[in-house]
Each structure stands twice: as C-alpha cells, then as structure tokens.
C-alpha atoms as a PDB file:
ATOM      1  CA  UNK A   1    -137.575 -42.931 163.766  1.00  0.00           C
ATOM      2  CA  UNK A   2    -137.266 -43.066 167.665  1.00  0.00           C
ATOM      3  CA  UNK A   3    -134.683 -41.006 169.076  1.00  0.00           C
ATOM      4  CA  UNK A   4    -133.303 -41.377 172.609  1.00  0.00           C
ATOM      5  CA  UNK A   5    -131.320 -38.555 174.493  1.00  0.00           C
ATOM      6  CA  UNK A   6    -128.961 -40.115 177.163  1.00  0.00           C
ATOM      7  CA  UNK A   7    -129.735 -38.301 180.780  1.00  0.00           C
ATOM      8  CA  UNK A   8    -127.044 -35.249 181.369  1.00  0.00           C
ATOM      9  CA  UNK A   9    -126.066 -37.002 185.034  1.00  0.00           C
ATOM     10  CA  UNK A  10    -124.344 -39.437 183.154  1.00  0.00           C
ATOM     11  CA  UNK A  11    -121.607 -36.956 182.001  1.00  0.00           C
ATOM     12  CA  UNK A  12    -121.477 -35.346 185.012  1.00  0.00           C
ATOM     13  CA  UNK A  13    -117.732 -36.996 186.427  1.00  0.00           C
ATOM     14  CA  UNK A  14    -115.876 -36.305 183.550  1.00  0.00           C
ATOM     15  CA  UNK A  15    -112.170 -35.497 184.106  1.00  0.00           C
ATOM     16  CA  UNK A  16    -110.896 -32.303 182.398  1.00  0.00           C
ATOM     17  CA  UNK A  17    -114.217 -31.976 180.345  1.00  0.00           C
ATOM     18  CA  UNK A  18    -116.374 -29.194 182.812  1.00  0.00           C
ATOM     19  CA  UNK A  19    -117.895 -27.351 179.495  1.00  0.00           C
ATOM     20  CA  UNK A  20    -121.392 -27.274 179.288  1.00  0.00           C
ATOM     21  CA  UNK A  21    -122.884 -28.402 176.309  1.00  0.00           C
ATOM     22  CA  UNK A  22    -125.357 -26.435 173.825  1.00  0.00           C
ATOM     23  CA  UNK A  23    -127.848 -28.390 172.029  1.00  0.00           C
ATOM     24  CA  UNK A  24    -128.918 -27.172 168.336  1.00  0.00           C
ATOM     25  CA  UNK A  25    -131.907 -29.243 166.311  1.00  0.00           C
ATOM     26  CA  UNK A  26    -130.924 -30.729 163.271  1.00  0.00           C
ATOM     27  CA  UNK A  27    -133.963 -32.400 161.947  1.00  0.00           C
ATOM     28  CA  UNK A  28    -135.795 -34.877 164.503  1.00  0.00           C
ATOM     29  CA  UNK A  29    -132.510 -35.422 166.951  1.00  0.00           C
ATOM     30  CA  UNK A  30    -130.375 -32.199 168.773  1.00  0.00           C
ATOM     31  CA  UNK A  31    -126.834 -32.021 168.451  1.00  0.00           C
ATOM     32  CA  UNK A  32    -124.919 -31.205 171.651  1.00  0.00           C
ATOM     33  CA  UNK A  33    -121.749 -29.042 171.443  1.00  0.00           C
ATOM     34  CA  UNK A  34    -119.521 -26.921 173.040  1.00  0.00           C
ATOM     35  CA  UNK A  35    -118.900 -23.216 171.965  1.00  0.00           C
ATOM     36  CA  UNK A  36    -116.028 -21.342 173.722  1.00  0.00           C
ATOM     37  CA  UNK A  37    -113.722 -18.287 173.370  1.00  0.00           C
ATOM     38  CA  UNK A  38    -114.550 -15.460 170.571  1.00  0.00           C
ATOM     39  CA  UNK A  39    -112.163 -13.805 168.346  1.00  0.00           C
ATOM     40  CA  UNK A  40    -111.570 -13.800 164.291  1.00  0.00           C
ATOM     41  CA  UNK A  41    -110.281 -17.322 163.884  1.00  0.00           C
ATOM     42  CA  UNK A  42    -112.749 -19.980 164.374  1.00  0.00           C
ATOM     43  CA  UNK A  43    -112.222 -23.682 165.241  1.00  0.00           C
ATOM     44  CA  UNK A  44    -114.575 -26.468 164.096  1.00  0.00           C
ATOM     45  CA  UNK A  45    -113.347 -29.354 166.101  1.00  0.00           C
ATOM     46  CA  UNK A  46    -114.810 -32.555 164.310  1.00  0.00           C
ATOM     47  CA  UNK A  47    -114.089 -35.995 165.932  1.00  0.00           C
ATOM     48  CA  UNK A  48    -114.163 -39.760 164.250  1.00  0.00           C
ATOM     49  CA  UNK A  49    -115.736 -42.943 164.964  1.00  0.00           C
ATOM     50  CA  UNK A  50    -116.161 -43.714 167.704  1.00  0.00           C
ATOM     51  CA  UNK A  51    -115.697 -40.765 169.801  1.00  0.00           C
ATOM     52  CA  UNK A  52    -117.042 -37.785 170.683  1.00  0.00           C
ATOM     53  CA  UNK A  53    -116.055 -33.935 171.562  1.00  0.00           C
ATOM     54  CA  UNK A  54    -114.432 -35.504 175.135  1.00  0.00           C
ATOM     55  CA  UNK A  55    -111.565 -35.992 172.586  1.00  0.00           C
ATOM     56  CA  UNK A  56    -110.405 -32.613 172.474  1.00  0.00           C
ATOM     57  CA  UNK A  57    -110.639 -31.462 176.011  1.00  0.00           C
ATOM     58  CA  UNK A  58    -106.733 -30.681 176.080  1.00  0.00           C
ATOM     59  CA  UNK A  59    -106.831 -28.763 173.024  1.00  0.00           C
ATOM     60  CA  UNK A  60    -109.239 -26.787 174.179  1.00  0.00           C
ATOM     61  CA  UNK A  61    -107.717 -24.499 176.725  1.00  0.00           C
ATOM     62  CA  UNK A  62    -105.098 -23.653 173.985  1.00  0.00           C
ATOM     63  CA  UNK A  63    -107.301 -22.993 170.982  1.00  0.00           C
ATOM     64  CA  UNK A  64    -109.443 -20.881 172.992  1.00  0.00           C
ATOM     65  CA  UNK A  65    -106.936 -18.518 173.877  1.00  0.00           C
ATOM     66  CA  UNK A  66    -106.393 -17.788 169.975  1.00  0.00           C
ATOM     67  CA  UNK A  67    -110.473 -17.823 168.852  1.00  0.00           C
ATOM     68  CA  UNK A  68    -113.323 -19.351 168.828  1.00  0.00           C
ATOM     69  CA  UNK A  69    -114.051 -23.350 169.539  1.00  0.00           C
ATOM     70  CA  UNK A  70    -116.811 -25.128 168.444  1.00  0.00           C
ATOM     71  CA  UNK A  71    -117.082 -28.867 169.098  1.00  0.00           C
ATOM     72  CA  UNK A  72    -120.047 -31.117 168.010  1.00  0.00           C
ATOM     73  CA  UNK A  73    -120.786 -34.078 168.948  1.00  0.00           C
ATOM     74  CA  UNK A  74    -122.580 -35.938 165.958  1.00  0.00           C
ATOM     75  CA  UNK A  75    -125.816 -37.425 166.191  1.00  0.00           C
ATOM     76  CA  UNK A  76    -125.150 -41.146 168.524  1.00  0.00           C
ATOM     77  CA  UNK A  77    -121.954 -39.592 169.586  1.00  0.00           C
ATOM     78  CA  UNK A  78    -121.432 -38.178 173.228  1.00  0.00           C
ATOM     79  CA  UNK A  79    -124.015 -35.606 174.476  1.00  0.00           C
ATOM     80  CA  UNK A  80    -126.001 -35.764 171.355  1.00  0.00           C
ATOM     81  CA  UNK A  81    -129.624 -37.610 171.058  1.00  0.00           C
ATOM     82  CA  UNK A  82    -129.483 -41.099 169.125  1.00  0.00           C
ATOM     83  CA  UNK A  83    -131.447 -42.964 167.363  1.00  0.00           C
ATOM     84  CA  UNK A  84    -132.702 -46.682 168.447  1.00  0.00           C
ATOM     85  CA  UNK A  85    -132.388 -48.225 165.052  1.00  0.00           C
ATOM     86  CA  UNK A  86    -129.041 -49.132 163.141  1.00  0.00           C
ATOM     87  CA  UNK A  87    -130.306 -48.365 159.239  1.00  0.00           C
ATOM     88  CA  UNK A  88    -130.828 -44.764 160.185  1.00  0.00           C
ATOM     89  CA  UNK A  89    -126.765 -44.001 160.751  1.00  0.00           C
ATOM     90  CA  UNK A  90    -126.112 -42.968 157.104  1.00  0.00           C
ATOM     91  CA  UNK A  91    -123.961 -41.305 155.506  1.00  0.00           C
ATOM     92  CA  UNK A  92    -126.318 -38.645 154.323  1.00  0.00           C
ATOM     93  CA  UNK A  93    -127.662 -38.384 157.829  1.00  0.00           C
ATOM     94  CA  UNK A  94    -124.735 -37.152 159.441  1.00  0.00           C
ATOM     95  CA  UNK A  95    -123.813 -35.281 156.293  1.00  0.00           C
ATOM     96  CA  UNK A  96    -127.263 -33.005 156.568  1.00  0.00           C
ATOM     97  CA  UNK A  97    -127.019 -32.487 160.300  1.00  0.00           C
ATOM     98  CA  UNK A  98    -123.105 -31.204 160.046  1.00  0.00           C
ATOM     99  CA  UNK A  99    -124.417 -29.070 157.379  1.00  0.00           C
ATOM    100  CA  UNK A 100    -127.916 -28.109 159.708  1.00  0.00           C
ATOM    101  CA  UNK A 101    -125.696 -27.905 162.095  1.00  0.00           C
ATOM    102  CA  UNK A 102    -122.980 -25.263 160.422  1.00  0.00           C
ATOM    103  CA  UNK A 103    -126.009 -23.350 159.121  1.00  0.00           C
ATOM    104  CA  UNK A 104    -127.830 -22.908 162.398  1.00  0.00           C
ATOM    105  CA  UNK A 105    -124.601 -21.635 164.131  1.00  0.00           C
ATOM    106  CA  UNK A 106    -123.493 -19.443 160.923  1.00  0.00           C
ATOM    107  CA  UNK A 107    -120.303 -20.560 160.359  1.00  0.00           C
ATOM    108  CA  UNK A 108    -117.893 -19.352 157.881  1.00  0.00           C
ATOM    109  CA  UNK A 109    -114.368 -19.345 157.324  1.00  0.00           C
ATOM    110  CA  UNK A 110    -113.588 -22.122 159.715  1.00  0.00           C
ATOM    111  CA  UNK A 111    -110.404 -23.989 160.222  1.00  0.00           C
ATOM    112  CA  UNK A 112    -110.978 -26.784 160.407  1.00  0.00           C
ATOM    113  CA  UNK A 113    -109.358 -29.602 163.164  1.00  0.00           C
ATOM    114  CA  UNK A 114    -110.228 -33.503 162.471  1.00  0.00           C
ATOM    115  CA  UNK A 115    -109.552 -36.556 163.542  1.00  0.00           C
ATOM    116  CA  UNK A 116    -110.278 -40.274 162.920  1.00  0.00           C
END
C-alpha cells in the first residue's frame, strides 16, 4: 500500500508544540513521536480520533518534570506517514504498530495517559 509522509515545514508554526519529533518504523509507514525527560516513571501519552500528540503539549512541561514522556502519533495522525487508501486504517493496523511501536522503544511499566 502507498504511504505518504506529510513535509516537516508544515508543522513548523505550531504554538506551544517546539519538540522535535522521532520517527520509529513500524512495518511499511514510520511513526513520529516525541520522547522527553528521563526518570523511573514513564508516560505513554496516547491520543484519540482525530488528533494527534499536539494534544498534550500543556501536559507536557509538567509530566516531564516527574519522568519520562513519550507521545506517538499513530499512523495518519500528526507527524506520522499515512497511507493513501481508506481500507488499510484497521483496527489490527494500528493495534500492531502501537505494539511495533512499544517494542522498538522497550517500554515497560508505563502509565498510561489517554484520551478520546
């Protein structure tokens, strides 16, 4: 399937939202996110339809300051590349790439922050 990746000037006048994103494959496509702060505690910040990891730029500064923040933006969401046909938004593909996703950054023990 044909996968598009929208061109990074495009997010470049975001308000509030000055983290650069990391891009992970997860099969064909590459997930963007943004990984800041360290410590024991790690947050997996996962957003809903139709958003993207823009959604939690106030929480950031706050969670950062106690541990780790990692924010994805799934596959046709935000940073991330998408694909240019409809059927192949499944539920099982954005199940595997979480989980490609979670593997490829080995992470464990998460608490987890959701929304939508």
């Amino acid at each position: 399937m044909a996968v598009v990746s929208i061109p990074t000037e495009r997010f470049g006048e975001l308000p509030g939202y000055e983290y650069e994103p990391q891009y992970v494959s997860v099969g064909e496509p590459e997930m963007a996110y943004v990984d800041l702060g360290a410590g024991d505690e790690t947050f997996l910040c996962l957003h809903g339809e139709p958003t993207w990891g823009y959604l939690y730029r106030k929480m950031i500064p706050t969670l950062s300051e106690r541990g780790r923040v990692v924010i994805p933006d799934f596959i046709g969401f935000g940073r991330s590349d998408k694909f240019t046909q409809l059927d192949a938004y499944t539920f099982e593909m954005h199940y595997e790439s979480l989980s490609a996703f979670v593997e490829a950054l080995g992470l464990s023990d998460v608490t987890l922050v959701g929304q939508g």
